[in-house]
Each structure stands twice: as structure tokens, then as C-alpha cells.
C-alpha atoms as a PDB file:
ATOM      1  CA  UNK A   1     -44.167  -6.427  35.587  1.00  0.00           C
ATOM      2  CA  UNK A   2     -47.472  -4.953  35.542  1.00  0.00           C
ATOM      3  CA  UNK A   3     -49.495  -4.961  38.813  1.00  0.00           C
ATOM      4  CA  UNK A   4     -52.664  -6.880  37.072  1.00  0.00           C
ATOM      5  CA  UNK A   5     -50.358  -9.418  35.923  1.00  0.00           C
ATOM      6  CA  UNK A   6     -48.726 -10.501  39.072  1.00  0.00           C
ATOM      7  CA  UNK A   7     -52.488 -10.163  41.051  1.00  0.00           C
ATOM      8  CA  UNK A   8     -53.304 -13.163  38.400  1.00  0.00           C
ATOM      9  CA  UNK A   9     -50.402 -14.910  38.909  1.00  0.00           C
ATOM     10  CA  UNK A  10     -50.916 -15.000  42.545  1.00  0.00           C
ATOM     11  CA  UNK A  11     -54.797 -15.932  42.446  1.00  0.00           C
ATOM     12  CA  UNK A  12     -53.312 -18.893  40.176  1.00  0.00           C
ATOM     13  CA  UNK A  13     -51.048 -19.914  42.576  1.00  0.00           C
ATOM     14  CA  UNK A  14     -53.416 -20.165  45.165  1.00  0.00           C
ATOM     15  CA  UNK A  15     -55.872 -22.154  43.140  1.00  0.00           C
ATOM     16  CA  UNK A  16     -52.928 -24.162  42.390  1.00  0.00           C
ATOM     17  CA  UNK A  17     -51.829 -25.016  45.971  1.00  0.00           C
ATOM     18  CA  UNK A  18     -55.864 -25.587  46.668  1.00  0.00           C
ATOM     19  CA  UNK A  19     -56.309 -28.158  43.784  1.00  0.00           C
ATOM     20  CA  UNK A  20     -52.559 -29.868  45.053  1.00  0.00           C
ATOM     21  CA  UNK A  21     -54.152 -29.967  48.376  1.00  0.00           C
ATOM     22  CA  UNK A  22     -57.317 -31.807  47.806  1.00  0.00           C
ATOM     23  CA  UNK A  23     -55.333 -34.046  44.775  1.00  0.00           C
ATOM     24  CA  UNK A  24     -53.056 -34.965  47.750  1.00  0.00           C
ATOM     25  CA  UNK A  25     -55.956 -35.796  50.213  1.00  0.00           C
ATOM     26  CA  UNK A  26     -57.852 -37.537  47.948  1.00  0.00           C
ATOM     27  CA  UNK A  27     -54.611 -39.971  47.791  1.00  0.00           C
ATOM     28  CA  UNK A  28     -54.566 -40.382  51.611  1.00  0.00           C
ATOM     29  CA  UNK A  29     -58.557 -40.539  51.511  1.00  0.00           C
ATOM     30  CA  UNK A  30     -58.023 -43.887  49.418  1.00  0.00           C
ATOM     31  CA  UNK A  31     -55.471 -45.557  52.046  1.00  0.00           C
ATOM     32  CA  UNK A  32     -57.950 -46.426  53.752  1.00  0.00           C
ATOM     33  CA  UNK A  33     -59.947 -45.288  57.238  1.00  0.00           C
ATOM     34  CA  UNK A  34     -56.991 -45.987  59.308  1.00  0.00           C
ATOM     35  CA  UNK A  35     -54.834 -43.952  57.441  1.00  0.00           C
ATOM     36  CA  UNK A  36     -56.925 -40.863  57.727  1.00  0.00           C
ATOM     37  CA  UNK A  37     -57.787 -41.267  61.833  1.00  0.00           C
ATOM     38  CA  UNK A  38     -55.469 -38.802  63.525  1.00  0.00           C
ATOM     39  CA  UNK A  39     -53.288 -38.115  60.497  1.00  0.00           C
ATOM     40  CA  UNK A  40     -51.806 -34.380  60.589  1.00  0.00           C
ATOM     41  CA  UNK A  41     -51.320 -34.396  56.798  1.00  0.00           C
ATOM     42  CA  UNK A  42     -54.563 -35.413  56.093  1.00  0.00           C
ATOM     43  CA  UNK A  43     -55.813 -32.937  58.815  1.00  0.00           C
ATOM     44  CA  UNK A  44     -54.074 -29.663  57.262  1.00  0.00           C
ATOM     45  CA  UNK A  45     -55.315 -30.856  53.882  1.00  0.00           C
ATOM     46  CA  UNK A  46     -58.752 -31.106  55.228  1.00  0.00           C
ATOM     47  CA  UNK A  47     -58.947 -27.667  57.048  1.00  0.00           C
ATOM     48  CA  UNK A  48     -56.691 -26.107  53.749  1.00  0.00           C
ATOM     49  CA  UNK A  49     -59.276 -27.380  51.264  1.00  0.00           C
ATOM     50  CA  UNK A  50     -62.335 -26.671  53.363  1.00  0.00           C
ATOM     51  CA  UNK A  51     -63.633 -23.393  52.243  1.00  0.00           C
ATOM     52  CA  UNK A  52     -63.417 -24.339  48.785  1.00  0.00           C
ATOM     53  CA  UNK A  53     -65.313 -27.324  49.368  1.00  0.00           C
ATOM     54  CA  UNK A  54     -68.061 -24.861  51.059  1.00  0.00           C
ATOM     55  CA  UNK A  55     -68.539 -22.653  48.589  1.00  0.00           C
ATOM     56  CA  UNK A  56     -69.044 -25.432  46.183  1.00  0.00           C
ATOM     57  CA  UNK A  57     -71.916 -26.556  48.284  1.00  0.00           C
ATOM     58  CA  UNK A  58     -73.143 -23.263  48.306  1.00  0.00           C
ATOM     59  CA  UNK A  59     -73.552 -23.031  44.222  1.00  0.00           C
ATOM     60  CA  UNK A  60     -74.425 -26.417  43.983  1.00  0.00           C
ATOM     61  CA  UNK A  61     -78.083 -27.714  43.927  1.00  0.00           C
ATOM     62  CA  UNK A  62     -79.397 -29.970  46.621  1.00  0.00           C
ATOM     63  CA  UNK A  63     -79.708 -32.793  44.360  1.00  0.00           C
ATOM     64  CA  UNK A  64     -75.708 -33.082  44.658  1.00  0.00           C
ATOM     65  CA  UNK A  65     -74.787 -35.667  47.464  1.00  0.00           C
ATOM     66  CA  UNK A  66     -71.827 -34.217  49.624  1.00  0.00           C
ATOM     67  CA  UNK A  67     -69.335 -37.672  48.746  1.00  0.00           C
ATOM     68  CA  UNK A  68     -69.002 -35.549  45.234  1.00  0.00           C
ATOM     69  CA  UNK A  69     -68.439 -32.249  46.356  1.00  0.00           C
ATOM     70  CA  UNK A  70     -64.587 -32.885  46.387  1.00  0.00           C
ATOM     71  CA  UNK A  71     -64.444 -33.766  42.892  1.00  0.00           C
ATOM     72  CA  UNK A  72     -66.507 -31.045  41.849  1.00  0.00           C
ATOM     73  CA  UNK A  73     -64.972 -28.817  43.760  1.00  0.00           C
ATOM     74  CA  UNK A  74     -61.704 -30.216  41.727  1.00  0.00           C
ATOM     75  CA  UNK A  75     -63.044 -29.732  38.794  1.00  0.00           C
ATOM     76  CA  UNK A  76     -64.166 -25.846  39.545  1.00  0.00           C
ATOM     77  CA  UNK A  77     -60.267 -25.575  40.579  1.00  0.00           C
ATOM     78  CA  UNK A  78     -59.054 -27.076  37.466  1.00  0.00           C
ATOM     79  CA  UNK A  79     -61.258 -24.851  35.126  1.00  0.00           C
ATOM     80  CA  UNK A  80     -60.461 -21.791  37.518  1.00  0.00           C
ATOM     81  CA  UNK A  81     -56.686 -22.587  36.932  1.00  0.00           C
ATOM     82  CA  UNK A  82     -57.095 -22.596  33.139  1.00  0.00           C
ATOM     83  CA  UNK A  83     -58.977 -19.437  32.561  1.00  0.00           C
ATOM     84  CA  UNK A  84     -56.754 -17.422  35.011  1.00  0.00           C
ATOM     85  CA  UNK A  85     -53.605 -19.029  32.612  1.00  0.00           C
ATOM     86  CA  UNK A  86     -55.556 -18.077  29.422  1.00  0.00           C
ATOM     87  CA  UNK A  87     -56.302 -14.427  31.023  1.00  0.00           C
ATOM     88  CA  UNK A  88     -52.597 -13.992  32.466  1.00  0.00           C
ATOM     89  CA  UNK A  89     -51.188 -14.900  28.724  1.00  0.00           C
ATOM     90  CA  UNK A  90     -53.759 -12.393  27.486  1.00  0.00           C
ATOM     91  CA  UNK A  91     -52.385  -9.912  29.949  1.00  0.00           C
ATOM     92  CA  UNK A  92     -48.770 -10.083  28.632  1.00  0.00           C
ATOM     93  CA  UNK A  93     -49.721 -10.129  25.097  1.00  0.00           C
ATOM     94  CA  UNK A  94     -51.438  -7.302  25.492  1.00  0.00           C
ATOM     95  CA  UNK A  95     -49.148  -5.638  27.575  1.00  0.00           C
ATOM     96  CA  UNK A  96     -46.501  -7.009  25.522  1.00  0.00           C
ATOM     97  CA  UNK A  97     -44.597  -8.498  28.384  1.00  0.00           C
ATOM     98  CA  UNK A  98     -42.212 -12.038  28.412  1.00  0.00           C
ATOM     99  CA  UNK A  99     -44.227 -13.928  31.017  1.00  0.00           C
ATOM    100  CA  UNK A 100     -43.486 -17.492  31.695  1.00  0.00           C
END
């Protein structure tokens, strides 16, 4: 498989386990305060999703309050994940590689 190919596979499978990760700690975020206090999971989750969260306050205007950066930042993931599928099926089409 070509090299440029498997380099977009990878950068979609990190975005993938980065959108999983704040998806899953959004979940413990809504059991409540108790839930979260001292909570490994949500503590890995946190520290795993934290530069992504970062660098959508960096782009982001002022104006945005930080409660909606981790939606945002969801929704950056989620469009990120598309266009890296829509660029790896270009890839193989053009390459004319069976990618799945």
C-alpha cells in the first residue's frame, strides 16, 4: 500500500481515538460531579483530549465561552475525520488501490 495512503489512515485513526475520547468523557461529564472527582477514566480522557481542546481555543474568537469548546472541538474532529476519509478514498482511486 502506498506510503501516503497509510500516513492518512493513521492521522484518521488518531482523530478517531481523539473524538472516542472526548464522546466518552462527555458521557462521564453528565454522571454527575461525583462521578468525575478522582475518576482515572475520566482523568486519562481529560489529559488525552486536552491538546485538542487547546488548539481549539487557540482558533477560536474570544467571544466563545470555554463550557463549548468541547463540542466544538467535536465538531472540528468530526469534520477532520470526514475529509481525511474523502481524501484517503481519493488516494486509492487514484492510485487504484482496494482500500477498506
Amino acid at each position: 500500500m502506498p506510503t501516503e495512503i497509510v500516513f492518512v489512515s493513521m492521522l484518521r485513526a488518531l482523530v478517531e481515538v481523539a473524538g472516542l475520547m472526548l464522546l466518552l468523557r462527555g458521557v462521564l461529564w453528565m454522571c454527575g460531579p461525583k462521578a468525575r472527582q478522582g475518576n482515572l477514566v475520566y482523568d486519562m480522557f481529560t489529559i488525552g483530549v486536552t491538546p485538542f481542546i487547546r488548539f481549539t481555543r487557540a482558533i477560536s474568537p474570544r467571544a466563545v465561552r470555554d463550557p463549548y469548546l468541547p463540542a466544538i472541538t467535536f465538531a472540528l474532529l468530526l469534520g477532520l475525520w470526514v475529509g481525511l476519509g474523502l481524501g484517503q478514498h481519493a488516494l486509492c482511486v487514484a492510485r487504484e488501490v482496494q482500500c477498506t
